[in-house]
Protein backbone atom coordinates (compact mmCIF):
# COMPACT_ATOMS: atom_id res chain seq x y z
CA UNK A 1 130.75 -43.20 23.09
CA UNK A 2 130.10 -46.83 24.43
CA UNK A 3 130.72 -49.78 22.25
CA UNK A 4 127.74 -52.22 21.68
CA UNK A 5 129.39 -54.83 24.72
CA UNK A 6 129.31 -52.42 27.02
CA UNK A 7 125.75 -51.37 26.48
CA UNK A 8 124.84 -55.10 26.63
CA UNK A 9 126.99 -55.63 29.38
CA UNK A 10 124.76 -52.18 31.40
CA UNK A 11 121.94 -53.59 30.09
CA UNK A 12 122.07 -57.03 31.70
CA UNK A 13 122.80 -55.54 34.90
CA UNK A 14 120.04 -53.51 34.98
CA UNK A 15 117.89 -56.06 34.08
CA UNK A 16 118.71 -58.28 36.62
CA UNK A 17 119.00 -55.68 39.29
CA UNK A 18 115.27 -54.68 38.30
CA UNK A 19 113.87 -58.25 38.36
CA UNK A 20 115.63 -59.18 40.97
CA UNK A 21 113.95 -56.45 43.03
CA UNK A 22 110.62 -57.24 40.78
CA UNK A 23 111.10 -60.83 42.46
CA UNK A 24 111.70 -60.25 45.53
CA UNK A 25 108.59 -57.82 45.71
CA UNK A 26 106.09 -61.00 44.29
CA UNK A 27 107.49 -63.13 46.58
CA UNK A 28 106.53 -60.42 49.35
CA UNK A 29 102.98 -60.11 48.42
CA UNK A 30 102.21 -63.61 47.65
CA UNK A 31 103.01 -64.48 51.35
CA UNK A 32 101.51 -61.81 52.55
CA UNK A 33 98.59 -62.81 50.43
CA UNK A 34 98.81 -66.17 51.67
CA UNK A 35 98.48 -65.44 55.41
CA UNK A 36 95.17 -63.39 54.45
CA UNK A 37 93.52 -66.05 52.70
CA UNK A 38 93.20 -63.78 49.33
CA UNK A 39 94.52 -64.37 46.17
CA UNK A 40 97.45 -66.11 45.52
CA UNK A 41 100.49 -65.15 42.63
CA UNK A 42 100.81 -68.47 40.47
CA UNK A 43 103.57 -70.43 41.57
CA UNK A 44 104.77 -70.44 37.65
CA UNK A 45 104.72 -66.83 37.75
CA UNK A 46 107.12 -66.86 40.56
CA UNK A 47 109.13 -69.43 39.01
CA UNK A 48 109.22 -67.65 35.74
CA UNK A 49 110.35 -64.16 37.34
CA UNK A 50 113.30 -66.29 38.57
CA UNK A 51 114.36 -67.54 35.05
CA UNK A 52 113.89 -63.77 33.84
CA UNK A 53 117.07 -62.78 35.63
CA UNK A 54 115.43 -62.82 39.14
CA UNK A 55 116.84 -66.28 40.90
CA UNK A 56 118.52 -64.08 43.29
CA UNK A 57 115.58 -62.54 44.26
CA UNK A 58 113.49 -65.87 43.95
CA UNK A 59 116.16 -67.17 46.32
CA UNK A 60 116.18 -64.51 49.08
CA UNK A 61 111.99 -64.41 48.92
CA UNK A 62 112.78 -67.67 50.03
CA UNK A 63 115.14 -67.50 52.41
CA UNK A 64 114.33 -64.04 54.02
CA UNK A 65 110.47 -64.61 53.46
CA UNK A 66 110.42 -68.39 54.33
CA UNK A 67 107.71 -68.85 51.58
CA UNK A 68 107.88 -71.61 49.22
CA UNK A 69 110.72 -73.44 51.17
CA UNK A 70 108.59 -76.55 51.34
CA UNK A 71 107.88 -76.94 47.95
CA UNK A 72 110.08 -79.39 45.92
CA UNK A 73 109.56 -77.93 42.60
CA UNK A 74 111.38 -74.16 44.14
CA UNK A 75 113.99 -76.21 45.89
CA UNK A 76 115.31 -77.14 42.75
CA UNK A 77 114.15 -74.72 39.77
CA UNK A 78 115.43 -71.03 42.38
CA UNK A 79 118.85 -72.56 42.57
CA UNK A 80 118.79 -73.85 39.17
CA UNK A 81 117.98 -70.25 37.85
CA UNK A 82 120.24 -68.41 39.89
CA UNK A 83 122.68 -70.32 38.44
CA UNK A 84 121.53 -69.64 34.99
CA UNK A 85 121.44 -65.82 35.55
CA UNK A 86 124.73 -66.66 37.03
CA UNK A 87 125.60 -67.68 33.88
CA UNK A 88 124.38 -64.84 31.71
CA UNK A 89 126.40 -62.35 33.71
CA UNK A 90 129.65 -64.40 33.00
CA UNK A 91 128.42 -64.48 29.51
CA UNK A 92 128.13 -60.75 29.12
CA UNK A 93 131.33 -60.53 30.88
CA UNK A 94 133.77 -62.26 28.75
CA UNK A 95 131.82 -60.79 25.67
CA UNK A 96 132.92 -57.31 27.37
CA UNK A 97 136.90 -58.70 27.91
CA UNK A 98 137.17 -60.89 24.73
């Protein structure tokens, strides 16, 4: 049987694996959406999904996608929540080895 830091430990990771890939995905259809004229995801949406354990996925919509890259307020808040998800992982971490 798993003890309870393991199962939070699991359970981060599959969070951020899922909205990471949930991320990605908005980032996808909102420039796609964008080159058809229709409508758009809200930019604090996207922003949000990035806090909620997807700033990788923020990040690489950027990068990959090239959407949002110009915008001052995703130059800084994607980094800055990558590096708080970063955080959370290193926080379930040492929970698991402590």
């Amino acid at each position: 049987m798993m003890n309870s830091t393991v199962i939070i430990l699991l359970a981060v990771v599959v969070i951020a694996v899922v909205m990471n890939i949930v991320t990605f995905a908005l980032y996808a259809m909102d420039k796609s959406r964008a080159q058809k004229n229709q409508w758009r995801i809200k930019e604090a949406t996207l922003i949000t999904c990035g806090f909620l354990m997807g700033g990788l996925g923020a990040f690489l919509g950027m990068k990959i996608l090239r959407h949002k890259t110009q915008h001052t307020m995703f130059k800084i808040l994607v980094p800055l929540a990558m590096l708080l998800n970063g955080g959370v992982i290193v926080l379930a971490l040492f929970l698991l080895y402590s």
